[in-house]
Protein backbone atom coordinates (compact mmCIF):
# COMPACT_ATOMS: atom_id res chain seq x y z
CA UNK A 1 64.78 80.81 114.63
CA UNK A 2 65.22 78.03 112.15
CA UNK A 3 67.69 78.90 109.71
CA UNK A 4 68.10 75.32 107.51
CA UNK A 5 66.26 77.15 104.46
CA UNK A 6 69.90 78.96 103.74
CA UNK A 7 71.06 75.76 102.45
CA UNK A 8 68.39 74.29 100.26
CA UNK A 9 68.39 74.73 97.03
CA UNK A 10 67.35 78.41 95.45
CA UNK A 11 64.37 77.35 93.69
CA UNK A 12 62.53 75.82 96.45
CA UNK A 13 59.71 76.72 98.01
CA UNK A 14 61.33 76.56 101.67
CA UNK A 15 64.48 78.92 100.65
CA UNK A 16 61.56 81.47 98.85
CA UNK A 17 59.80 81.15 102.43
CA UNK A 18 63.43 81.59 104.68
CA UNK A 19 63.88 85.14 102.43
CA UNK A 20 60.49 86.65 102.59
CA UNK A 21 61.17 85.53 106.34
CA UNK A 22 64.47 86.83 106.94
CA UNK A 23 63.52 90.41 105.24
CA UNK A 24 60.58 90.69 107.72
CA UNK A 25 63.13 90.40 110.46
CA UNK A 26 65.45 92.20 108.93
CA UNK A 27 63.07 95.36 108.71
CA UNK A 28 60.23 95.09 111.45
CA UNK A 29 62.11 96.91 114.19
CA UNK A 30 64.19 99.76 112.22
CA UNK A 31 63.15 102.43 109.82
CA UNK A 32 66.24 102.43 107.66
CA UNK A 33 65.41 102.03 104.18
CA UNK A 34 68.75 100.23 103.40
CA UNK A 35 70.35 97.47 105.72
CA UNK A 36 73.59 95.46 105.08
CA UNK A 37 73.02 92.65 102.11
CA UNK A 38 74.07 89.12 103.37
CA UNK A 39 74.22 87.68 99.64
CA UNK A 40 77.32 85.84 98.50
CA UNK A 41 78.15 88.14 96.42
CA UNK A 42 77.71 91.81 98.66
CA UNK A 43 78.81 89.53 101.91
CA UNK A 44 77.55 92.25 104.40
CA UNK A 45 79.91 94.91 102.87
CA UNK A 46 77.69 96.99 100.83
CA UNK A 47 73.78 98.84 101.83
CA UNK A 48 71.01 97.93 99.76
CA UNK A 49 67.20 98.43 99.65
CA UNK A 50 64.59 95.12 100.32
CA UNK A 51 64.14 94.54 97.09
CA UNK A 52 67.39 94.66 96.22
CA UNK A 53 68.36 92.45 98.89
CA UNK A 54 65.63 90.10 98.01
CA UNK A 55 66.92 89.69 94.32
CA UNK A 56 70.44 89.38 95.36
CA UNK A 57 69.57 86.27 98.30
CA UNK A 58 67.34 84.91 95.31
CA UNK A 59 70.62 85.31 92.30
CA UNK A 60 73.82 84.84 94.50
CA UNK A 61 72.60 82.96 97.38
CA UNK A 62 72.69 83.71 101.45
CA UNK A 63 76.28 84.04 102.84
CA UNK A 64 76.31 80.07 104.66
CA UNK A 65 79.48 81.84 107.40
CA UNK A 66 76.42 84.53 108.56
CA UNK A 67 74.69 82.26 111.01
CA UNK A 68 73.76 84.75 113.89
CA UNK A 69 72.25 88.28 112.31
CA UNK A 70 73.75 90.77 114.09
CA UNK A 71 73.37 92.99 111.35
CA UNK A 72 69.98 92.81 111.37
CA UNK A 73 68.74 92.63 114.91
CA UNK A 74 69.50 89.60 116.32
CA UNK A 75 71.62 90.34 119.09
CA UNK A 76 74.76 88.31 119.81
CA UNK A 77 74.80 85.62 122.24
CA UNK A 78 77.94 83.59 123.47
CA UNK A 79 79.07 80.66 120.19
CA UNK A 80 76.32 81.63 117.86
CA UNK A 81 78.44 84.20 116.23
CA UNK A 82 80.11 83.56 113.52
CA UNK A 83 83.07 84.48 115.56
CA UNK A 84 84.26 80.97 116.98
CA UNK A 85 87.00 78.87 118.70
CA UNK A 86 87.23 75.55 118.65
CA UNK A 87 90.54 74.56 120.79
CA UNK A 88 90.79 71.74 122.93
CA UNK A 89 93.79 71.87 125.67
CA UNK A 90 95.44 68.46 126.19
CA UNK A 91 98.45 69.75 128.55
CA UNK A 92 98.73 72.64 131.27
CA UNK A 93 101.02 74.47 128.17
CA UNK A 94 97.65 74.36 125.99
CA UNK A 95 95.27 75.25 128.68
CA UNK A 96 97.20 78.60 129.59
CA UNK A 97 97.13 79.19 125.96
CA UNK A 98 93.42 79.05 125.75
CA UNK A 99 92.40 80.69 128.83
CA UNK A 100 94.70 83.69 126.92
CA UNK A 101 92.77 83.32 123.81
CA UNK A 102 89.08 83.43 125.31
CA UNK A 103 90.34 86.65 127.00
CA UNK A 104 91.36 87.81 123.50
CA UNK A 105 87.92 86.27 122.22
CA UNK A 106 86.05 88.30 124.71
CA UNK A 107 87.98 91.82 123.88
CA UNK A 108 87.44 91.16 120.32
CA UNK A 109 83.62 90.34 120.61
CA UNK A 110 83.42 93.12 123.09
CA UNK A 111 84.64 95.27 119.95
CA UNK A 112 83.03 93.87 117.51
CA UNK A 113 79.42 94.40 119.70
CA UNK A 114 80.90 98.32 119.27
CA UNK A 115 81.34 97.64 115.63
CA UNK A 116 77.43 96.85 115.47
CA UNK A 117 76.30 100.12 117.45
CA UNK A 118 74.75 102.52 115.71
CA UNK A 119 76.52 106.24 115.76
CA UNK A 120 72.90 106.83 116.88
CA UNK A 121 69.28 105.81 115.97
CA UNK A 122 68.93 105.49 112.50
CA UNK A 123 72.29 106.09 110.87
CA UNK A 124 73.40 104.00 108.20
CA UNK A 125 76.32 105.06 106.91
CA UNK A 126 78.72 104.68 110.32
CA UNK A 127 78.81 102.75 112.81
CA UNK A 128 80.42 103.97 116.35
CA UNK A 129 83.56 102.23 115.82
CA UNK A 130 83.62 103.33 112.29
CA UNK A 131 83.35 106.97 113.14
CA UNK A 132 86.02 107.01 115.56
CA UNK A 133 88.17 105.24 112.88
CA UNK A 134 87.74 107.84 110.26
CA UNK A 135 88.02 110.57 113.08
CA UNK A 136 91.59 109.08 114.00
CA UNK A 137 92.23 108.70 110.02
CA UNK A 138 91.62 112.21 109.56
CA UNK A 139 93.84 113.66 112.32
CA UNK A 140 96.37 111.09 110.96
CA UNK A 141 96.61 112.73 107.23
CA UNK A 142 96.11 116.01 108.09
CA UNK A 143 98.36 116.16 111.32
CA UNK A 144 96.30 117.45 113.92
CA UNK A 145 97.42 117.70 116.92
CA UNK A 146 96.53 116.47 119.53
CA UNK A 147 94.89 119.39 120.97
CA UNK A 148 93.09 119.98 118.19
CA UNK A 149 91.23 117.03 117.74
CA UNK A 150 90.40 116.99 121.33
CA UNK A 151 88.87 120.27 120.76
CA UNK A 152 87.14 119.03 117.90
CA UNK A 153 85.33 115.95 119.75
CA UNK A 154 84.39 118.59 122.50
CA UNK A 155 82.81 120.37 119.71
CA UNK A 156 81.04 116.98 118.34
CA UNK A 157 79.56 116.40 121.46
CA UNK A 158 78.20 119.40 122.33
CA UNK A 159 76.55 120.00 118.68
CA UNK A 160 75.43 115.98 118.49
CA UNK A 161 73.82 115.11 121.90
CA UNK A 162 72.04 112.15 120.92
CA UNK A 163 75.35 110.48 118.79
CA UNK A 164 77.56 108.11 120.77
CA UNK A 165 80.82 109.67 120.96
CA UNK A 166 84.10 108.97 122.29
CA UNK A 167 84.13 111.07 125.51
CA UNK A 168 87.32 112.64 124.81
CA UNK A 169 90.52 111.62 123.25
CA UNK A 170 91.75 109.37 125.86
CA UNK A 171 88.70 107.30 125.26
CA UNK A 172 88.88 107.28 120.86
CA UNK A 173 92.55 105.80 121.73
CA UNK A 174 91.58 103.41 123.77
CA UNK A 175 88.71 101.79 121.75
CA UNK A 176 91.36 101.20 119.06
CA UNK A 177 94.05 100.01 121.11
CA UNK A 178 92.24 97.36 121.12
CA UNK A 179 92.62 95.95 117.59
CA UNK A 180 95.85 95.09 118.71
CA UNK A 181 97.46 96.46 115.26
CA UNK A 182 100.53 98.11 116.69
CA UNK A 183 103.77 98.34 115.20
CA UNK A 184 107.67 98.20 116.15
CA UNK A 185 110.01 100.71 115.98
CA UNK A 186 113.69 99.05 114.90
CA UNK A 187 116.70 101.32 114.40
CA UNK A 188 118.61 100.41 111.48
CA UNK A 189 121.89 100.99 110.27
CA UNK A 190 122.03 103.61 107.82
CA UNK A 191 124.31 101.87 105.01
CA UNK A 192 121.84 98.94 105.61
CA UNK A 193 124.45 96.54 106.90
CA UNK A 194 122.11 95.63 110.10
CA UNK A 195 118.93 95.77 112.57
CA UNK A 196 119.54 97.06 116.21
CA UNK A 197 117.52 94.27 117.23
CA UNK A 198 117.54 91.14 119.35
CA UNK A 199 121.29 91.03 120.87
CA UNK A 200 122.08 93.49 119.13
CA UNK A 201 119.83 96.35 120.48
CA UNK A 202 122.31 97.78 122.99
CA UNK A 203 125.08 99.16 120.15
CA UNK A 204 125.45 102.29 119.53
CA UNK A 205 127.44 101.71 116.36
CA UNK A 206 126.76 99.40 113.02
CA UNK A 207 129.54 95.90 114.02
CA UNK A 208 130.65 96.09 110.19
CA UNK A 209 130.85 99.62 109.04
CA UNK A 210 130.76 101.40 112.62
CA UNK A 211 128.98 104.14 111.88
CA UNK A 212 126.72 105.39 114.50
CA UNK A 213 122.98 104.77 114.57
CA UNK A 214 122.17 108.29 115.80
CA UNK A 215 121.76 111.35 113.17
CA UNK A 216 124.24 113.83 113.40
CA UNK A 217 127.48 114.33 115.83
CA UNK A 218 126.23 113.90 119.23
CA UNK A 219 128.39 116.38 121.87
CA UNK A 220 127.24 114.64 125.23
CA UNK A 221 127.29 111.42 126.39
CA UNK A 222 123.70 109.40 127.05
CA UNK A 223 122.75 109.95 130.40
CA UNK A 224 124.60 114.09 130.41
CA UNK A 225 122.45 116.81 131.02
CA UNK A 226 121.98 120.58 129.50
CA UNK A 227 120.73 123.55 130.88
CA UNK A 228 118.12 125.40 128.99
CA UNK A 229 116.39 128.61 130.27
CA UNK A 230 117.38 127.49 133.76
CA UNK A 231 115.99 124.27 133.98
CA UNK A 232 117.98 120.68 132.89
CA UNK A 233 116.68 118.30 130.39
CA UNK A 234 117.98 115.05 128.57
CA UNK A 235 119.11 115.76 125.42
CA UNK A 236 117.03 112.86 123.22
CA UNK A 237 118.42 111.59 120.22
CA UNK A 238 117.17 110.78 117.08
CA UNK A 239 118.03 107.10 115.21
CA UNK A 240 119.59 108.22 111.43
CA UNK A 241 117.14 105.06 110.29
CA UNK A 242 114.00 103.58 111.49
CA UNK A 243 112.38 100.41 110.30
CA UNK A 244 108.17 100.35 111.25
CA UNK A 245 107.97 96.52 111.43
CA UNK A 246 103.98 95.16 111.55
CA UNK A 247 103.95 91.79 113.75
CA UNK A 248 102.04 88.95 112.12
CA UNK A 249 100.98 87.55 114.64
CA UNK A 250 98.01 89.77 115.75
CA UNK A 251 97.01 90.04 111.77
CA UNK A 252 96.69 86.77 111.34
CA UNK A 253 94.57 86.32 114.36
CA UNK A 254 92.05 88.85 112.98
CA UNK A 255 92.06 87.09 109.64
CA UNK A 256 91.61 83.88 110.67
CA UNK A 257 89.10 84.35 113.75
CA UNK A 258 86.26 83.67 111.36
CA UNK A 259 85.40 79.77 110.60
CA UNK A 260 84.79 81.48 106.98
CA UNK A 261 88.60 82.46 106.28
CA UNK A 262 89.84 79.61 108.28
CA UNK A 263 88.23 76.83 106.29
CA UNK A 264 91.16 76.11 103.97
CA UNK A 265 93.76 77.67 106.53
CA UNK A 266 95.60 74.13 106.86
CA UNK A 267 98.31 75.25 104.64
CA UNK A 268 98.52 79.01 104.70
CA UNK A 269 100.31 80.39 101.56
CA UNK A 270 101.97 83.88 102.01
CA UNK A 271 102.62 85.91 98.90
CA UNK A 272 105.44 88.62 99.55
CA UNK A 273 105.50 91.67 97.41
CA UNK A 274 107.65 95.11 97.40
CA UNK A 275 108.17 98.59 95.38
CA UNK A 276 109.23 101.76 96.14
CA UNK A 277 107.74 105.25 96.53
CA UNK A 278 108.32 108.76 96.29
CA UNK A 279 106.10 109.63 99.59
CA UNK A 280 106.77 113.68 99.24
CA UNK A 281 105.29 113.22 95.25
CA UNK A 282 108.39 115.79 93.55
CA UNK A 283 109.92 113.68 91.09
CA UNK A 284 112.96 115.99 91.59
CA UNK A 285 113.48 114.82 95.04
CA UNK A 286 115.40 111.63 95.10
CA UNK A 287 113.91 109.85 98.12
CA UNK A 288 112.01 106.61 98.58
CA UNK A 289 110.31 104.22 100.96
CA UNK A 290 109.57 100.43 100.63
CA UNK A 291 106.29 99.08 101.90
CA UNK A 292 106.83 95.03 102.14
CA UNK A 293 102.75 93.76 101.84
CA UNK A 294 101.62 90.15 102.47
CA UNK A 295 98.74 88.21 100.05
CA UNK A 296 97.12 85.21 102.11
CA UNK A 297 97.27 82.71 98.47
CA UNK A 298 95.31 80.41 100.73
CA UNK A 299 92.25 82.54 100.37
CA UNK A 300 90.20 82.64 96.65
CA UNK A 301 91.97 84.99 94.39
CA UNK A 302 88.67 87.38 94.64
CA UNK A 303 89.44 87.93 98.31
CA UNK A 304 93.10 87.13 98.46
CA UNK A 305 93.96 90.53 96.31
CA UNK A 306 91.65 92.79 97.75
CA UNK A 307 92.61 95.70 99.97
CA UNK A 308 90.83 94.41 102.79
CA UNK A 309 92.90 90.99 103.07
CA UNK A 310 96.19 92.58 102.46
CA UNK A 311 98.75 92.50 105.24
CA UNK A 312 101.42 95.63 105.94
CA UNK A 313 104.49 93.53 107.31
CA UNK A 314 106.75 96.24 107.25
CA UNK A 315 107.81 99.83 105.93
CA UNK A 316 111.83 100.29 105.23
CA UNK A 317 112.81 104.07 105.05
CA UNK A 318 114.78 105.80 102.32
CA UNK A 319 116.39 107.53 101.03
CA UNK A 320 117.60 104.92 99.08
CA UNK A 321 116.27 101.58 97.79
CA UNK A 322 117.56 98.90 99.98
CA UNK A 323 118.56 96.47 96.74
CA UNK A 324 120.24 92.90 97.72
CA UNK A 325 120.67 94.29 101.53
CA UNK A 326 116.21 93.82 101.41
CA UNK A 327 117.09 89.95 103.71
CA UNK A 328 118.45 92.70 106.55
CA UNK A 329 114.84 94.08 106.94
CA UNK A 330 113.07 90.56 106.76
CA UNK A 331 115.06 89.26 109.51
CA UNK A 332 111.66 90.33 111.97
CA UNK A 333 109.39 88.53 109.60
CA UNK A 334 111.36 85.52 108.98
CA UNK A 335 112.03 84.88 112.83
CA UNK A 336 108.20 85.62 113.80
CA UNK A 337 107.29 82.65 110.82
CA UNK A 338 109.90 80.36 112.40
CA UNK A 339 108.54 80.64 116.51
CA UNK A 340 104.78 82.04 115.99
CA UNK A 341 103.85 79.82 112.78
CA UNK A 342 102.68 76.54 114.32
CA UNK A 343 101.28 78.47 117.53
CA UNK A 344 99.36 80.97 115.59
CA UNK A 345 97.77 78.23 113.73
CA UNK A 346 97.65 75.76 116.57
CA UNK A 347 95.36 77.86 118.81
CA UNK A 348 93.46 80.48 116.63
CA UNK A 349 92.51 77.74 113.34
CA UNK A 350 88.95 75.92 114.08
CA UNK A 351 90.85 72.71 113.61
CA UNK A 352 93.61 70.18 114.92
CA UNK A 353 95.82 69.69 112.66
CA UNK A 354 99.36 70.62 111.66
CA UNK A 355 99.28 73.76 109.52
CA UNK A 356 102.59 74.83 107.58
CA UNK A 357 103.45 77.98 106.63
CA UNK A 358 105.20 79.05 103.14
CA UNK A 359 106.18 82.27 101.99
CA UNK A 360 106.24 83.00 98.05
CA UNK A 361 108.61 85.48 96.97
């Protein structure tokens, strides 16, 4: 399907022609009334009716980074996706290194293909992976348990035959273990003085104020057992302070996989940026938690500050605010720039070039 008309001018006959085009593609094979608008301005995010989408391609302009139409019935095949990688290996070192990424290419188009699917025939307003996102949202905020939600997608099923849904929990966890957007869990000292990380993961005290990292007084020694109602157990301990550290890494990977995002990615600018919360909302509680959040500066200012392009490096608990003692909690972030930086960019960016990375504070 020839696709040149997206980059002639607005006013010409052959860009008129590519839209009335592109709507009768868009629309011959579904009976939504609404599809996705690929205008400049919308950029696939929000649903709007032909017309609309006509005016809009005619005002802002087709989106040039939306060369293969998924979202509109073209189906994907192999490079044509907007979704590319571009490395060329000159040593062994860079050929493991991109046999590991086109696995990683073909788990993220493999998700992104679920991204596309319908929740079933017709439905505009979720997609399967979208569903199973808000599902696992929900259960999040509300603290189901377990149980309970599996109940609840047992229910989903029975009542909605013809939607595609997760066949049990197992499966919903699955599906989004594979956005790779885990986090750490790093025991910290509770007078901030240090990390139980790296070499020092093994302690069980803080090596400057040598107070232990566990809550409480613990009676029994690690590996001692108790007897409860006849039967012995470990007695698990809980650390007094936990820092949820977000690798970069992975993050950066999803922002940067598209050649849209990664067209001025040869010096990425990192914006840092911190305040506390009350998380329990009583004023008269005196308790707060520090979310540390990343801006890509290298991106326009439009998309650099919205929601979508922020990054969650890390979450320090209370109940206190962590003050001048803050460079304890960076130390993760700080040591993933220093090794990851050049090989994030060096094997995920579309070009071949050496990419620097800065950090505003």
């Amino acid at each position: 399907m020839d696709k040149s008309w997206i980059n002639k001018p607005r006013l010409s006959q052959e860009y008129i022609n590519g839209v009335e085009g592109f709507l009768e593609f868009a629309f011959f094979n579904t009976d939504a009334t609404m599809l996705k608008c690929p205008c400049c301005r919308c950029s696939l995010v929000k649903n709007r009716y032909r017309e609309d989408i006509r005016g809009d391609l005619m005002y802002y302009g087709f989106l040039p980074s939306y060369k293969n139409w998924h979202f509109h019935g073209e189906q994907l095949i192999g490079n044509s996706t907007s979704v590319e990688f571009q490395v060329i290996p000159s040593n062994e070192e860079e050929a493991a290194g991109q046999s590991s990424h086109s696995d990683e290419r073909g788990a993220f188009e493999a998700l992104l293909a679920e991204a596309n699917e319908e929740l079933y025939e017709g439905c505009t307003s979720f997609s399967k992976l979208s569903f199973m996102l808000k599902l696992y949202h929900i259960k999040s905020i509300t603290k189901i348990s377990d149980k309970g939600l599996s109940m609840i997608i047992d229910l989903l099923r029975e009542a909605f035959q013809h939607a595609k849904l997760p066949a049990s929990l197992h499966d919903l966890k699955k599906t989004i273990h594979k956005l790779g957007l885990d986090y750490e869990r790093i025991h910290a000292c509770p007078n901030d003085c240090m990390l139980f990380w790296g070499e020092d993961s093994e302690r069980e005290v803080c090596k400057i104020c040598n107070i232990s990292r566990w809550k409480g007084k613990s009676t029994e020694a690690e590996g001692e057992n108790e007897e409860v109602s006849g039967k012995k157990r470990k007695k698990k301990r809980q650390a007094a302070k936990v820092l949820r550290y977000f690798p970069l890494k992975p993050r950066l990977q999803r922002l940067y996989m598209s050649s849209k995002s990664a067209e001025n990615s040869r010096n990425v600018r990192l914006g840092l940026a911190t305040d506390g919360f009350n998380p329990f909302g009583a004023m008269s509680t005196s308790y707060s938690i520090w979310p540390v959040l990343l801006f890509p500066y290298n991106l326009p200012p439009w998309i650099a500050m919205k929601q979508s392009s922020t990054i969650l490096s890390m979450i320090i608990p209370g109940k206190q605010m962590p003050g001048n003692d803050i460079d304890v909690y960076l130390q993760p972030l700080i040591k993933e720039l220093k090794e990851y930086g050049m090989m994030v960019f060096k094997h995920l960016m579309l070009q071949q070039r050496r990419c620097s990375v800065c950090v505003q504070l």
